[in-house]
Protein backbone atom coordinates (compact mmCIF):
# COMPACT_ATOMS: atom_id res chain seq x y z
CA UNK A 1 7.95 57.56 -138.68
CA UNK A 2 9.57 54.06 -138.76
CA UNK A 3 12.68 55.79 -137.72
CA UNK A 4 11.47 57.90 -135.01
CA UNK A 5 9.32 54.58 -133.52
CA UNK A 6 12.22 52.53 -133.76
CA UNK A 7 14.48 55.11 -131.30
CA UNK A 8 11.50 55.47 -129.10
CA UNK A 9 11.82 51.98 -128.31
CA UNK A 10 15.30 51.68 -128.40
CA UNK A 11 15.18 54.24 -125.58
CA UNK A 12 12.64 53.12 -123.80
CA UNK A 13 14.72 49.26 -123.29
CA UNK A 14 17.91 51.67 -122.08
CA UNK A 15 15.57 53.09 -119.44
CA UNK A 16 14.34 50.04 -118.42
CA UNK A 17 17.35 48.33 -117.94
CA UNK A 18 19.02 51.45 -115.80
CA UNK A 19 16.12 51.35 -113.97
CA UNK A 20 16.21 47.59 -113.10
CA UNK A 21 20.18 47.60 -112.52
CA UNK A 22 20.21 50.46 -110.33
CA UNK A 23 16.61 48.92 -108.34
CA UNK A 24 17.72 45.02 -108.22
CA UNK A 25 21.48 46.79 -106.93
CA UNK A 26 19.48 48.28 -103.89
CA UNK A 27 16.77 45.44 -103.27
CA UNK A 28 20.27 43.25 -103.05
CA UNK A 29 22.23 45.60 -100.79
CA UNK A 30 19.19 45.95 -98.49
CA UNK A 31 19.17 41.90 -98.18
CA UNK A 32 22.28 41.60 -97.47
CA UNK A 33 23.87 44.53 -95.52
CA UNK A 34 27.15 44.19 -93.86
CA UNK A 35 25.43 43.52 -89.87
CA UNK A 36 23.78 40.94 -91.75
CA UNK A 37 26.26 39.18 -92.99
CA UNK A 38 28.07 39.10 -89.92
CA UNK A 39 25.68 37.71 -88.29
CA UNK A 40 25.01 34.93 -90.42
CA UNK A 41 28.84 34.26 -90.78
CA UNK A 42 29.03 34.07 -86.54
CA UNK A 43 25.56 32.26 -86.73
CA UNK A 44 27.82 29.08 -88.93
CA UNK A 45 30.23 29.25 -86.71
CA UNK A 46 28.26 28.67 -83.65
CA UNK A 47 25.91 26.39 -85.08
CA UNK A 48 26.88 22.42 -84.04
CA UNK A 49 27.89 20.93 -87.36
CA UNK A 50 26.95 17.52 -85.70
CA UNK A 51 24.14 17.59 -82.75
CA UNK A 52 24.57 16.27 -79.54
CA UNK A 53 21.47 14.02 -78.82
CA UNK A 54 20.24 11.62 -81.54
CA UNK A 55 17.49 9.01 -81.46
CA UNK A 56 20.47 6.79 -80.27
CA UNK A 57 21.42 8.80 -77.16
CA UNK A 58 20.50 7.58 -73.35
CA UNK A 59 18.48 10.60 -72.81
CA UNK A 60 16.72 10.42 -75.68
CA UNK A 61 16.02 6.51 -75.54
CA UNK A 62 14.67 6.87 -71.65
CA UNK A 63 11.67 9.08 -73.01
CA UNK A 64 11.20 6.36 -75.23
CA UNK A 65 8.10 3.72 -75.51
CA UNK A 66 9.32 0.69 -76.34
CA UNK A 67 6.19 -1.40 -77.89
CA UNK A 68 7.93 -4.96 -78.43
CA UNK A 69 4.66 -7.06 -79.14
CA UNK A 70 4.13 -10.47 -80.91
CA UNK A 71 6.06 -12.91 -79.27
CA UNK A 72 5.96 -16.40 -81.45
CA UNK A 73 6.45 -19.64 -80.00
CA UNK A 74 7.82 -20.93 -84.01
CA UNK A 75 8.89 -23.94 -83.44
CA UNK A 76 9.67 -26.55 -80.68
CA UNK A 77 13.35 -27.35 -80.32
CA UNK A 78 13.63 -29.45 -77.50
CA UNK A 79 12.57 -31.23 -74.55
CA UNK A 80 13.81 -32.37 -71.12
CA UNK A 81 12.69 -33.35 -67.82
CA UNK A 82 13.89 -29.59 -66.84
CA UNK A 83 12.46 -27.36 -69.60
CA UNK A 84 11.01 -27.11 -72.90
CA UNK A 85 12.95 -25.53 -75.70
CA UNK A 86 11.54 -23.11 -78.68
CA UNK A 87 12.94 -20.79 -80.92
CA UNK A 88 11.04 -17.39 -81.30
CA UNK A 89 9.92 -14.37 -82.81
CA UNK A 90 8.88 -11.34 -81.56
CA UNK A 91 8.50 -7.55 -82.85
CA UNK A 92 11.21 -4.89 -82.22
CA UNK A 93 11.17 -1.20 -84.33
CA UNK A 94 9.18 -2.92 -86.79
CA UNK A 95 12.00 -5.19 -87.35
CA UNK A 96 11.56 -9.56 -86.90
CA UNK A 97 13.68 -10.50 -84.09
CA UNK A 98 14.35 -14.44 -83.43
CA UNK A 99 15.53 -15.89 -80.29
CA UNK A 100 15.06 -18.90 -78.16
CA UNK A 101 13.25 -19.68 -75.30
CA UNK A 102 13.08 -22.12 -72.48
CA UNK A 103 10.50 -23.01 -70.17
CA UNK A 104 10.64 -25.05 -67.12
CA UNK A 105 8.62 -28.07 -66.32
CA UNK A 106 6.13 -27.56 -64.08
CA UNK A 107 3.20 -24.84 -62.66
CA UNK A 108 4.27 -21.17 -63.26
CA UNK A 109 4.09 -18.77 -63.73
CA UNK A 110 8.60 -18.61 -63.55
CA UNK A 111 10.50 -15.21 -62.93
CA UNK A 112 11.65 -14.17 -66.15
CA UNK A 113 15.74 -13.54 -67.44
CA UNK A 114 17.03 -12.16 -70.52
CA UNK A 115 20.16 -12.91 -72.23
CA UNK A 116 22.29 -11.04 -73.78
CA UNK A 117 25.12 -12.64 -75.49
CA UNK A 118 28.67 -10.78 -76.96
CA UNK A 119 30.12 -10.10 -79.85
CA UNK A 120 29.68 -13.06 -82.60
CA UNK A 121 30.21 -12.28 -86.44
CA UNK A 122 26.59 -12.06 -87.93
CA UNK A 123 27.86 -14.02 -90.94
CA UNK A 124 28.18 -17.47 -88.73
CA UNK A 125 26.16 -16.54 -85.84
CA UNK A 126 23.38 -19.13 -85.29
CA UNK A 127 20.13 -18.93 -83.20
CA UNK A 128 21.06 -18.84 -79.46
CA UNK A 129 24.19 -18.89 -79.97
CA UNK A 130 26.49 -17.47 -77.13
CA UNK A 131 25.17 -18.43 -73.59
CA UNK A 132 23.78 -21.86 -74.08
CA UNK A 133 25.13 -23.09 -70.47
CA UNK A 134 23.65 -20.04 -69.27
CA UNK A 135 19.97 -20.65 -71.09
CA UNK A 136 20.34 -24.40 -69.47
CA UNK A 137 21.57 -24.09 -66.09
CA UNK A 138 18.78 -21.05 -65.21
CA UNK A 139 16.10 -22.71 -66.65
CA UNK A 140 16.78 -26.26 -64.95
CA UNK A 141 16.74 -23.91 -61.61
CA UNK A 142 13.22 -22.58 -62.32
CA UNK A 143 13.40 -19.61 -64.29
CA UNK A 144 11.88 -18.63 -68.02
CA UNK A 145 15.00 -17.70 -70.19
CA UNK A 146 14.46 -15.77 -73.31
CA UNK A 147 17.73 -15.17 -75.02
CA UNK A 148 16.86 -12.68 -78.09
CA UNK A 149 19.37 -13.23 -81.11
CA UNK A 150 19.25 -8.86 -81.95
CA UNK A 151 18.63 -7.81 -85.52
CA UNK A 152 21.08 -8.98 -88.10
CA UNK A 153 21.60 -12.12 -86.54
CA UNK A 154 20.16 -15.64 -87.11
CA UNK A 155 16.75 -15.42 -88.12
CA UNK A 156 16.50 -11.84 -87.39
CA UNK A 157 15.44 -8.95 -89.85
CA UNK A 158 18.13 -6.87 -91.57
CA UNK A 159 18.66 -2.99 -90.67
CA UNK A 160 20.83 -1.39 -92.97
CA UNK A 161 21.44 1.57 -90.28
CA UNK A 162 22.99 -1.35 -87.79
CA UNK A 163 26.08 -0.66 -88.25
CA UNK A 164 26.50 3.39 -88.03
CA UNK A 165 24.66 3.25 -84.87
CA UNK A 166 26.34 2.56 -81.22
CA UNK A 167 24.77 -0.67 -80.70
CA UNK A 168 21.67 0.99 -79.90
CA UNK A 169 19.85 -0.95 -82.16
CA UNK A 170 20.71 -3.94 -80.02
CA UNK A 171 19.65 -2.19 -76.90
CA UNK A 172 16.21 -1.26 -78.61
CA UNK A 173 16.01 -4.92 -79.29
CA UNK A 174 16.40 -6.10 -75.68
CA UNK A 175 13.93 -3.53 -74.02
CA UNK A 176 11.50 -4.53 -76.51
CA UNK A 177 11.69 -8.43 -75.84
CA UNK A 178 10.75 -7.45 -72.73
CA UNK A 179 7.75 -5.81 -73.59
CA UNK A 180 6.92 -8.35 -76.11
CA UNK A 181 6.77 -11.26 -73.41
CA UNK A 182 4.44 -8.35 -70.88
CA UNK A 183 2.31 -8.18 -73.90
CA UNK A 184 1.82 -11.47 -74.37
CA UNK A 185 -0.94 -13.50 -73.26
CA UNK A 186 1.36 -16.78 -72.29
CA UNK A 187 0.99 -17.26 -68.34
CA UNK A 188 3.94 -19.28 -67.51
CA UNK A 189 5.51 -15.81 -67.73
CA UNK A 190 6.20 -14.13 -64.07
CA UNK A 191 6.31 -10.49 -65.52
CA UNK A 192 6.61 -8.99 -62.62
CA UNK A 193 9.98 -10.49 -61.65
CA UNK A 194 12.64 -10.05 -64.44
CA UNK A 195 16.21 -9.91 -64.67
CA UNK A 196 18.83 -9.31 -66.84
CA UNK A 197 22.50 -11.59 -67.34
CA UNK A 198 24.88 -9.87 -70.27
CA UNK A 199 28.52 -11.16 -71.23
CA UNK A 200 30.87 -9.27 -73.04
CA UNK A 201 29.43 -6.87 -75.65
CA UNK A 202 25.85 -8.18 -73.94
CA UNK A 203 27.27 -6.72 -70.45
CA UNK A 204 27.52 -3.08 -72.60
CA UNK A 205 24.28 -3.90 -74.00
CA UNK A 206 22.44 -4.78 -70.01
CA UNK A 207 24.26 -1.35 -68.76
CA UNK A 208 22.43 0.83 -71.17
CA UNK A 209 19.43 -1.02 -70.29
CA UNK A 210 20.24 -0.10 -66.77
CA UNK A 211 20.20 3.72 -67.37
CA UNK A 212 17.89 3.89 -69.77
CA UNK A 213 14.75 2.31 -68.10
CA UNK A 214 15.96 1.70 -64.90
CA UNK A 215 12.81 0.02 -63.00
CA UNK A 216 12.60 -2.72 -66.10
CA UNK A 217 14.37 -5.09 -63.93
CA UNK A 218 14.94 -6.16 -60.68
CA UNK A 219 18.56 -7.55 -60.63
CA UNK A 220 21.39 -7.79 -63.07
CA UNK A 221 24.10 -9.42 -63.67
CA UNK A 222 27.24 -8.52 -66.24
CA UNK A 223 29.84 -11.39 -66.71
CA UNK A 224 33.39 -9.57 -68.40
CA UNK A 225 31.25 -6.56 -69.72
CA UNK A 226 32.79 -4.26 -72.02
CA UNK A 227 33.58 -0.49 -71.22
CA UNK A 228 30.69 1.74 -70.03
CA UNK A 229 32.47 4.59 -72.26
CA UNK A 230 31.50 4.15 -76.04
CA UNK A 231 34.55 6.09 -77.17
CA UNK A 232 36.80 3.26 -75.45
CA UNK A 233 35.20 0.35 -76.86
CA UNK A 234 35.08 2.35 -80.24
CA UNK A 235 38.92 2.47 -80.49
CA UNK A 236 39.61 -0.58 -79.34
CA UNK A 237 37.37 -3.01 -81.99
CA UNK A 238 35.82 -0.41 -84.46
CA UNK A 239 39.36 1.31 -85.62
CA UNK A 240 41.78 -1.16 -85.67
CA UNK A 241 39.74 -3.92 -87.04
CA UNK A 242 40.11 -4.73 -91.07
CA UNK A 243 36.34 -6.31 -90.66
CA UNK A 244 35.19 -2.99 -89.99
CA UNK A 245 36.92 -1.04 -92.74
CA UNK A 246 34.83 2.05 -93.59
CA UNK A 247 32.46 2.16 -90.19
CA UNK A 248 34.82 4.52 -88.51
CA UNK A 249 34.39 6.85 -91.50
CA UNK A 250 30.82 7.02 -91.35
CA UNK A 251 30.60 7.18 -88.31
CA UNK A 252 32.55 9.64 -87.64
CA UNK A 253 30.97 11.52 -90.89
CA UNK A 254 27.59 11.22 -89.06
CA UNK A 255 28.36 12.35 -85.27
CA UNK A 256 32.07 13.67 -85.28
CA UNK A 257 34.96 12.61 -83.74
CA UNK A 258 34.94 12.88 -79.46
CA UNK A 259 37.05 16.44 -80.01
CA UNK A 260 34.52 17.63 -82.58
CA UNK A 261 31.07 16.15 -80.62
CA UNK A 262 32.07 15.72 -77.13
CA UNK A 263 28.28 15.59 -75.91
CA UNK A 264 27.37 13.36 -78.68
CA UNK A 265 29.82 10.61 -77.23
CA UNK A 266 28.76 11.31 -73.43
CA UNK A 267 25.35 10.53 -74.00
CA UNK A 268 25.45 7.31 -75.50
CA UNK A 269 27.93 6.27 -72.70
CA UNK A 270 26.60 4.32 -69.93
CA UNK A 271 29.07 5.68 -67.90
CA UNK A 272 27.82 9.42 -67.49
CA UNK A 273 24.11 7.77 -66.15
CA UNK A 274 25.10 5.15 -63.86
CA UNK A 275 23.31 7.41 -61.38
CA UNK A 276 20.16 6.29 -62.63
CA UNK A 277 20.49 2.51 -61.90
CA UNK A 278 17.97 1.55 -59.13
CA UNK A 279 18.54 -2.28 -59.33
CA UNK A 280 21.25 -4.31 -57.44
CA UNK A 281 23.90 -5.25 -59.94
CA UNK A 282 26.54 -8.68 -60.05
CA UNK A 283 29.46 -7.90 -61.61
CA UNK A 284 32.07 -11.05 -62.37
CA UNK A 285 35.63 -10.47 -64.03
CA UNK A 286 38.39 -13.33 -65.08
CA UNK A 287 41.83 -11.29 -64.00
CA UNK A 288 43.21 -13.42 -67.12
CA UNK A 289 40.68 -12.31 -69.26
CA UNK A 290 42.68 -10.92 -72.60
CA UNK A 291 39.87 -9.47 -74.52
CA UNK A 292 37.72 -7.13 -71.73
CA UNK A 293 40.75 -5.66 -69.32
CA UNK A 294 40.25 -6.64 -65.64
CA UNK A 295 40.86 -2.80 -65.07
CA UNK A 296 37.49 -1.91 -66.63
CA UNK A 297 35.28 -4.36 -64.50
CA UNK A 298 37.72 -3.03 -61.39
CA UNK A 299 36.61 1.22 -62.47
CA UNK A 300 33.07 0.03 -63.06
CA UNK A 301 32.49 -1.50 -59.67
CA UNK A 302 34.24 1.14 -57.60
CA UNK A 303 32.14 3.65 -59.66
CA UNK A 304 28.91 2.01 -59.15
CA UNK A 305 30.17 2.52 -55.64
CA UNK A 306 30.92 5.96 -55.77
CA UNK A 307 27.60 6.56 -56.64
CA UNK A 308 25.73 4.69 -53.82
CA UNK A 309 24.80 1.89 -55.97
CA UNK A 310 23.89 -2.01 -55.09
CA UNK A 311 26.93 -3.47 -56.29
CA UNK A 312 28.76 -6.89 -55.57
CA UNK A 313 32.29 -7.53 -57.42
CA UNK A 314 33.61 -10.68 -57.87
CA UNK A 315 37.07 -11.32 -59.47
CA UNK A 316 38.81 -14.52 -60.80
CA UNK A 317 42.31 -14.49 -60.75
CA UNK A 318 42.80 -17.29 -63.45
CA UNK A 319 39.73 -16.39 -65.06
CA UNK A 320 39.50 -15.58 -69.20
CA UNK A 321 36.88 -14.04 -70.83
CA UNK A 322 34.75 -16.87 -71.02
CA UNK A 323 35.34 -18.16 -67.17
CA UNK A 324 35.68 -21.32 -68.59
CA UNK A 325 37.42 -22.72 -65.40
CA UNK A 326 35.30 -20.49 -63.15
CA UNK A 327 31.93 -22.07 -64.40
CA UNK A 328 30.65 -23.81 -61.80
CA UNK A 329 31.22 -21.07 -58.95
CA UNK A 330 30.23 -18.38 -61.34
CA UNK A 331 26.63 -19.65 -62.26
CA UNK A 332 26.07 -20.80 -58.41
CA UNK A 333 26.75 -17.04 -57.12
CA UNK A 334 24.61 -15.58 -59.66
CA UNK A 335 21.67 -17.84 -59.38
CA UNK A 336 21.90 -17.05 -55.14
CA UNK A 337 21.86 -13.40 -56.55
CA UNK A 338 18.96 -13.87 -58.75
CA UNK A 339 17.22 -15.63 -56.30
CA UNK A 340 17.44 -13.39 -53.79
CA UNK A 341 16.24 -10.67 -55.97
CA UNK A 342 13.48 -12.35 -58.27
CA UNK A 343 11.68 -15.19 -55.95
């Protein structure tokens, strides 16, 4: 009986694994029949291995609410019989953002201008650093000057995405100091006249501003801006420079190179949006200038142009990047601009 329970079984296991071979062969072959696979094979190769709008592209940053709120007075810096000077704090992405401010003697409330300064190596940038004749020379003519520092500078907090993003970080940064100072209760603020001065990197920081919330100022002014197409300014600094060994990579291992992402690269690029600038815009170039090519500021303003924009070009044919010769003409023209515009 031992013998005859034993084959029983023995049988029985056979049958059961036939059965299961032969049923798992089908349930397979019915998951994964041959129109099936072709589709899914045409599905990865039309699928975007990199997409075209991130949280860092213009469109995407216009539908935005920027919620910049607690702006500190921290500490007093300065006094004159023009202005008072303070360095500040204020809230950006959740991120600390220092800065300086300086407010003119006197009854206000004061039209408002923000600063943006250029390129300076986080490592040995200090607070304000960048436009200091600029922060003096507009507030000694009446107006409230906040010049914000940007994350991973000065005092500022740290973001560890900074540098894999296109400088959108700073842009977030700026358009949130200026909701941090209409949030605030401090009345020598004029918040409903505010304008916007950016040199170098800062003039490719205002011109994002300028397409991405377009009625947030009333004037602006760029001094030696750099390109209003991210892809330029990306192989001219980011690629070549030793300092930024490895950002290329990742970047280009998060978005793709222009070939592979075309529409990733448009829409961070001030250039494809200029439409959407409402405010007049000052533009000054130094023809000497041997950082930002005169050429650039030259396509920029005949673009602006183009598109039926408020535009006034000024060019200095011994000026540098810094229009360190040109000072004195320089300010006066844009403080007739931003009067005009703001008082």
């Amino acid at each position: 009986m031992k013998k005859i329970s034993t084959i029983i079984g023995i049988v029985l296991l056979l049958s059961l694994a036939i059965f299961s071979t032969f049923y798992f062969r089908n349930k397979t072959v019915e998951k994964t029949t041959p129109t099936e696979v072709k589709n899914e094979i045409k599905k990865q190769e039309t699928e975007p291995r990199w997409p075209a709008l991130t949280k860092d592209s213009i469109p995407t940053m216009a539908n935005k609410n920027f919620t910049g709120s607690d702006l500190q007075l921290v500490k007093f810096l300065d006094k004159n019989d023009f202005y008072t000077r303070y360095s500040i704090t204020y809230k950006s992405e959740g991120f600390k953002i220092s800065g300086i401010l300086n407010v003119p003697v006197g009854k206000g409330p004061f039209p408002v201008l923000f600063l943006n300064h250029g390129f300076i190596d986080p490592k040995f940038y200090t607070n304000g650093q960048g436009l200091k004749r600029e922060q003096d020379f507009f507030a000694k003519n009446g107006y409230v000057v906040l010049h914000s520092d940007y994350r991973n500078h000065a005092e500022s907090d740290f973001d560890p995405e900074n540098d894999v993003r296109p400088r959108s970080g700073y842009v977030e940064d700026v358009l949130n100091a200026i909701s941090a100072v209409k949030n605030s209760s401090f009345e020598f603020f004029d918040k409903e006249n505010i304008g916007m001065l950016g040199h170098s990197m800062g003039g490719g920081i205002t011109l994002n501003v300028m397409v991405t919330k377009p009625d947030i100022a009333k004037a602006y002014v760029l001094l030696a801006p750099i390109n209003a197409d991210y892809k330029i300014n990306f192989e001219k600094w980011v690629i070549p420079d030793e300092d930024f060994s490895g950002i290329a990579e990742k970047f280009y291992q998060q978005y793709g190179t222009y070939e592979e992402n075309p529409e990733f690269w448009k829409n961070i690029s001030a250039i494809n949006y200029l439409d959407k600038i409402k405010s007049p815009v000052l533009l000054h170039q130094g023809a000497k200038d041997k950082d930002v090519p005169v050429q650039w500021s030259r396509d920029l303003a005949q673009n602006l142009k183009a598109a039926g924009k408020d535009i006034t070009y000024f060019e200095y044919p011994n000026g540098p990047h810094t229009f360190i010769n040109e000072q004195s003409i320089v300010m006066q023209r844009t403080l007739e601009f931003f009067d005009k515009n703001l008082k």
